[in-house]
Every structure is written in C-alpha cells, then in structure tokens.
C-alpha atoms as a PDB file:
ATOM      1  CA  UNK A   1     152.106 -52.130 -61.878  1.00  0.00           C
ATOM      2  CA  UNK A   2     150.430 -55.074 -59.946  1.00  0.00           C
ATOM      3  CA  UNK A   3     152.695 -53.991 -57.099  1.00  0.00           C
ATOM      4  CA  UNK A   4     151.477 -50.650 -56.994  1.00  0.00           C
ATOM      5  CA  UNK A   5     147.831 -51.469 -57.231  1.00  0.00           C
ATOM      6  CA  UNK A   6     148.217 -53.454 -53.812  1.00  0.00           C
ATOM      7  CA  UNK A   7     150.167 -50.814 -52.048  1.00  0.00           C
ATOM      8  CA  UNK A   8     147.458 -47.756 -52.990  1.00  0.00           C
ATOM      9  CA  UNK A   9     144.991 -50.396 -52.058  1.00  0.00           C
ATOM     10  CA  UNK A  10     146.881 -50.757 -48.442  1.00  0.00           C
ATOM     11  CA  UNK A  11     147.208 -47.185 -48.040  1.00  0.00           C
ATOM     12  CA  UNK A  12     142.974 -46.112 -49.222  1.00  0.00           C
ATOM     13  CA  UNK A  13     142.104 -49.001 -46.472  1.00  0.00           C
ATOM     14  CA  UNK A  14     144.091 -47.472 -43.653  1.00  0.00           C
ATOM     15  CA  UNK A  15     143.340 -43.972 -44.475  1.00  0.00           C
ATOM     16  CA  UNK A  16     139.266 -45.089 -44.456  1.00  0.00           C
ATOM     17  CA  UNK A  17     139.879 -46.583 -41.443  1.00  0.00           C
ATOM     18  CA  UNK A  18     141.779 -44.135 -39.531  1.00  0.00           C
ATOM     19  CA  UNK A  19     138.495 -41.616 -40.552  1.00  0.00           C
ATOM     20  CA  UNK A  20     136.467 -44.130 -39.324  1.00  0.00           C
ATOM     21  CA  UNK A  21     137.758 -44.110 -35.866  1.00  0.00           C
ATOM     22  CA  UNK A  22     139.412 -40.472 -35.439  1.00  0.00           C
ATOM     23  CA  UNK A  23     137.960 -38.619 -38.246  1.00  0.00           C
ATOM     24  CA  UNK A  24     134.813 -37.121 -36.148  1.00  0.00           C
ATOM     25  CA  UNK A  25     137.179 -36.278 -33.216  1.00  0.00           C
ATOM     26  CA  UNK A  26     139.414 -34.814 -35.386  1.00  0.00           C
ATOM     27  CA  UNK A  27     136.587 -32.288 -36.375  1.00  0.00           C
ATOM     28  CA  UNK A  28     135.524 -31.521 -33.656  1.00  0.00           C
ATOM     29  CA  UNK A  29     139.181 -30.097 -31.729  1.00  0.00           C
ATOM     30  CA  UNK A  30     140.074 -28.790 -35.217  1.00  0.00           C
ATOM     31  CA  UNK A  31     136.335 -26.835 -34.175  1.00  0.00           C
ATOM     32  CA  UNK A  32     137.304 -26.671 -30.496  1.00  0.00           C
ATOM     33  CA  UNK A  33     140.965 -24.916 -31.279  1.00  0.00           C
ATOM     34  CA  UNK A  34     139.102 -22.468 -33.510  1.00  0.00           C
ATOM     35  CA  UNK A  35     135.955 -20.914 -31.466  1.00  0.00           C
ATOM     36  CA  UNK A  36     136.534 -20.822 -27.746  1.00  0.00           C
ATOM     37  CA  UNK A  37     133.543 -21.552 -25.664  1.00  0.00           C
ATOM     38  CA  UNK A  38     131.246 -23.602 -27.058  1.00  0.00           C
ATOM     39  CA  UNK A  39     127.987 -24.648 -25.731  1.00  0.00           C
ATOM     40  CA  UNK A  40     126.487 -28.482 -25.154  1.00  0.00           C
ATOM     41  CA  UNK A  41     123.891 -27.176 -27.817  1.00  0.00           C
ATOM     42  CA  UNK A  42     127.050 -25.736 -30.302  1.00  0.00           C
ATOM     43  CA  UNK A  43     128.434 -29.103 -30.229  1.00  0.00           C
ATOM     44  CA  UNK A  44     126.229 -31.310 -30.681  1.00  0.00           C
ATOM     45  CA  UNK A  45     125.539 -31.660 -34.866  1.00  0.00           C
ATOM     46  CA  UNK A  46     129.580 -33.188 -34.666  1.00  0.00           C
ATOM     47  CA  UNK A  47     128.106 -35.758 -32.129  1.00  0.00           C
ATOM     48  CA  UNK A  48     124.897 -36.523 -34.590  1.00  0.00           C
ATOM     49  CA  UNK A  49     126.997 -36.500 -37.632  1.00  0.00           C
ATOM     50  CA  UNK A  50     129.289 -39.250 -36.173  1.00  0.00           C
ATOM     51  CA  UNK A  51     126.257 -41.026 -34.936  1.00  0.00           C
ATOM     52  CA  UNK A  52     124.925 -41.158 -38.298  1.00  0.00           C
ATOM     53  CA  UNK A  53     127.955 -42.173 -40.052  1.00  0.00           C
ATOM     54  CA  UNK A  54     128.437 -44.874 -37.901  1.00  0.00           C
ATOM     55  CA  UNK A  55     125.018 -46.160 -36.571  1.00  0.00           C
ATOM     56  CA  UNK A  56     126.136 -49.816 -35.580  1.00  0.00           C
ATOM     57  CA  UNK A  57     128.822 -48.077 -32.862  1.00  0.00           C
ATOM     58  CA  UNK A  58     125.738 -45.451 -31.996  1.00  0.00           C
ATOM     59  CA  UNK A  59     123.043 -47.794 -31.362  1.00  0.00           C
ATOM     60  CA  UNK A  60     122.421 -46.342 -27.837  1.00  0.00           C
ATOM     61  CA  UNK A  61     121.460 -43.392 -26.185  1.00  0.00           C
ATOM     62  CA  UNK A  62     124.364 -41.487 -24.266  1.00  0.00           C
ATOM     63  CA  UNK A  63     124.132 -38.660 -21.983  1.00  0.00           C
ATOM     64  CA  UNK A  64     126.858 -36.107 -21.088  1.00  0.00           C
ATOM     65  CA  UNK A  65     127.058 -36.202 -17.252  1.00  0.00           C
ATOM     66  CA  UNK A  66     128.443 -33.127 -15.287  1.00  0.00           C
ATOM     67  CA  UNK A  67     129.939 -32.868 -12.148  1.00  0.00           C
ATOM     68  CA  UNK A  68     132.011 -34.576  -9.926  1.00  0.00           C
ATOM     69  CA  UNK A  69     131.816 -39.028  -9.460  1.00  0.00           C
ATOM     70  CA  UNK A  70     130.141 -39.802  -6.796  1.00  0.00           C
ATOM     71  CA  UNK A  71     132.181 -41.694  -3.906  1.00  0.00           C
ATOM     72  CA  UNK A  72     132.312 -44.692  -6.264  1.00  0.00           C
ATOM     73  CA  UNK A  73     134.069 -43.247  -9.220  1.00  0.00           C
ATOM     74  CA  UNK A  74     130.601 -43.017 -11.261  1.00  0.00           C
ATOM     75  CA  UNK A  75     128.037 -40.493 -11.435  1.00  0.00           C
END
C-alpha cells in the first residue's frame, strides 16, 4: 500500500506538470483544429488564461509581430 501511495504520487506530479507547461497549448490547437480562421482578437482569452495561471512566467508584456525579419533575423 505504501508502494502505491508513492507511485500515484509520481504520476499526479508529472501529470500537473505536464499541464503546467503544455496544457494551455494544448487548448488552444485542440481550438485551432476545430474552427478554422481565427482572429488575433478570437484568440486571445487562451493567451490571458495562461497568463493568469501562470503569472511568474507572464510577468512581461509580449506583442505578436507580423511580417517578415528584417535583414537581421528580428523584426
């Protein structure tokens, strides 16, 4: 019984932490695959809803750049 209390343990750690790093990307293709299309504006809440699960990663202010890289490979 001890045994078995230490391998669920094991396995409810890995599974929290595989959420924790794929668990909003997961959501979103899983949204992707299902409406074509989507708009900056349609995607977005997945974006905030990962920020606010995980503040300490979010802590700064990203913006999605468009286009190509400039001659140095950034934009």
């Amino acid at each position: 019984m001890f045994n078995y209390s230490k391998v669920l343990y094991i396995i409810i750690t890995f599974e929290r932490l595989y959420n924790f790093i794929y668990g909003s990307q997961l959501n979103l293709l899983q949204h992707i695959n299902t409406y074509s299309n989507l708009s900056i504006d349609e995607l977005k809440p997945f974006y905030e809803t990962a920020k606010s699960n995980n503040s300490s990663i979010f802590n700064k202010t990203y913006t999605l750049k468009t286009g190509p890289p400039n001659k140095h490979g950034t934009y």
